[in-house]
Protein backbone atom coordinates (compact mmCIF):
# COMPACT_ATOMS: atom_id res chain seq x y z
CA UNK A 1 29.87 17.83 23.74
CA UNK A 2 30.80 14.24 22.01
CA UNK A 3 34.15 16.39 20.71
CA UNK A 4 34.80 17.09 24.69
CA UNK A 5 34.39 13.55 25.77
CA UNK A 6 36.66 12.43 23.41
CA UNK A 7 38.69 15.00 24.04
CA UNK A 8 38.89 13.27 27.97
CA UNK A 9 39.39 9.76 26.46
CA UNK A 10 42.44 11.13 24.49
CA UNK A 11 44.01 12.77 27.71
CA UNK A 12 42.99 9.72 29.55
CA UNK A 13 45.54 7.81 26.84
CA UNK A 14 48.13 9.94 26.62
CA UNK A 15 47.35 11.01 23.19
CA UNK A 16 48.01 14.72 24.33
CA UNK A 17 48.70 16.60 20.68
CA UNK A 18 45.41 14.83 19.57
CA UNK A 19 43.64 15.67 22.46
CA UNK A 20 44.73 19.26 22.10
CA UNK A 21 43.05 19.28 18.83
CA UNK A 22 40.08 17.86 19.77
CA UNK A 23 39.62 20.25 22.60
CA UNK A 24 40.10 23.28 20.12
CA UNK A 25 37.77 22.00 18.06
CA UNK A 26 34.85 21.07 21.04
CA UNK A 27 35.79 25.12 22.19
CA UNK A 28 35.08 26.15 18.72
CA UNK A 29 32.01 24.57 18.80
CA UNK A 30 30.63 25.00 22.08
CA UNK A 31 32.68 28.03 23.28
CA UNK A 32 30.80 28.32 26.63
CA UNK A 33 31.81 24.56 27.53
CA UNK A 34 33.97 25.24 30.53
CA UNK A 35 35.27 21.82 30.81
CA UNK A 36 37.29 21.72 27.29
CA UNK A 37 38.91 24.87 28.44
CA UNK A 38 39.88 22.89 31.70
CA UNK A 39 41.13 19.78 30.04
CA UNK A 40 42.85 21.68 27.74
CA UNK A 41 44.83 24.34 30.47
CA UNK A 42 47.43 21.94 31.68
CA UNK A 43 48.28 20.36 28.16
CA UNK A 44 49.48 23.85 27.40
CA UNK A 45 53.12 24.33 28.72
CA UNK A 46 54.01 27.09 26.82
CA UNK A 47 53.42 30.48 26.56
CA UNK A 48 53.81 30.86 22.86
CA UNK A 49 51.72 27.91 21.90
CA UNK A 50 49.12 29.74 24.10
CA UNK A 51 49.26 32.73 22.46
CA UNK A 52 49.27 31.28 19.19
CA UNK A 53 46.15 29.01 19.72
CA UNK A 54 43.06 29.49 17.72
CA UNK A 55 40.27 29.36 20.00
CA UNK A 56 37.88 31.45 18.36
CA UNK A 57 36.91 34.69 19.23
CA UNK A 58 34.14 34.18 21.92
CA UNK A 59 34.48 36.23 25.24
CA UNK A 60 35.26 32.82 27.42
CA UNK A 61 39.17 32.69 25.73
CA UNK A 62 40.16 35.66 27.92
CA UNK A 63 38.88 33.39 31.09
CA UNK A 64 40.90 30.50 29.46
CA UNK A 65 43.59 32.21 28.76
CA UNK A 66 44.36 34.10 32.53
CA UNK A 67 43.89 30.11 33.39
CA UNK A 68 46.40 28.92 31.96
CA UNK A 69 48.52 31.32 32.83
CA UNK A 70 48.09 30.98 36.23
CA UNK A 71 48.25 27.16 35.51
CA UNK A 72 51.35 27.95 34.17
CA UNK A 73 52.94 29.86 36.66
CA UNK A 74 52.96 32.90 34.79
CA UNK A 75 51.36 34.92 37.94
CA UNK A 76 52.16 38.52 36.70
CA UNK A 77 50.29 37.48 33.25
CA UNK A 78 47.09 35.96 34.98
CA UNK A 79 46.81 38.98 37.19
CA UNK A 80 47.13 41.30 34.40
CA UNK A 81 44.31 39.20 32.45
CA UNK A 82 41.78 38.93 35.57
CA UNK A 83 42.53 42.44 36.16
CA UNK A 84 41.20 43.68 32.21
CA UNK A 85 38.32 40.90 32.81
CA UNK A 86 37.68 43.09 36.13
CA UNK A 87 37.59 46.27 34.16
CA UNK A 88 35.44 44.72 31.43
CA UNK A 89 32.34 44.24 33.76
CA UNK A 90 33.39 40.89 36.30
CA UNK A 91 34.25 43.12 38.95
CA UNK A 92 32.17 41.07 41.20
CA UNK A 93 32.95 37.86 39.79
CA UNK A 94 33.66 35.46 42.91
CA UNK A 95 35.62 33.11 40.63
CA UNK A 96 37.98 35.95 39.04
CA UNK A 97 38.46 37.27 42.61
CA UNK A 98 39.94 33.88 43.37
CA UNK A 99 41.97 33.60 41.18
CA UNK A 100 43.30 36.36 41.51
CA UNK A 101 44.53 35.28 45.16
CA UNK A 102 45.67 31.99 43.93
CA UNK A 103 48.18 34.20 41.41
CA UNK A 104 49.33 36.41 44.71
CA UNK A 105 49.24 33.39 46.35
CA UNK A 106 51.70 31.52 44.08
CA UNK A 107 54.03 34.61 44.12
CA UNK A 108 54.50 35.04 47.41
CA UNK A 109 55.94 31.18 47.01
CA UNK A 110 58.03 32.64 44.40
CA UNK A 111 59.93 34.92 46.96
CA UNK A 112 60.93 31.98 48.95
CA UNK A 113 62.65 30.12 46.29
């Protein structure tokens, strides 16, 4: 949890790439800490550097990772990752039902561009 604050005191400064770090690291460590995985979302801009993060392998990256996306714009990703979380057993999951119709939501903006 220490890792995460600093983590927030790194964003806060604009240190980004060693915040970055320092959220991967709090994630590995406490991989059920939602709030690294929100700090960390929007510090991610692309989709490679996503992919090619090493978050550990703890059920909570998939969750991160249709975040991002969605953070990113990437709607037809997100969907496609909420919708496997879905089949996985968070059918019912308020929060993955949400997002889900923030992605829909964000593409029908898309149409009007």
């Amino acid at each position: 949890y220490g890792m995460y604050l600093y983590g927030v005191v790194l964003k806060a400064l604009n240190l980004n790439q060693a915040a970055q770090q320092v959220f991967v690291q709090s994630i590995r460590s406490a991989p059920m800490l939602w709030g690294s995985y929100v700090e960390l979302a929007p510090l991610i801009t692309e989709k490679d550097k996503l992919q090619s993060m090493h978050l550990g392998g703890h059920w909570m990256r998939h969750f991160f990772v249709a975040h991002t996306y969605i953070e990113m714009y990437l709607n037809d990703e997100g969907l496609k990752a909420y919708e496997e979380l879905q089949a996985v057993g968070f059918r019912k999951c308020v929060y993955v039902t949400s997002q889900m119709a923030l992605a829909y939501h964000n593409k029908r903006g898309e149409s009007h561009i």
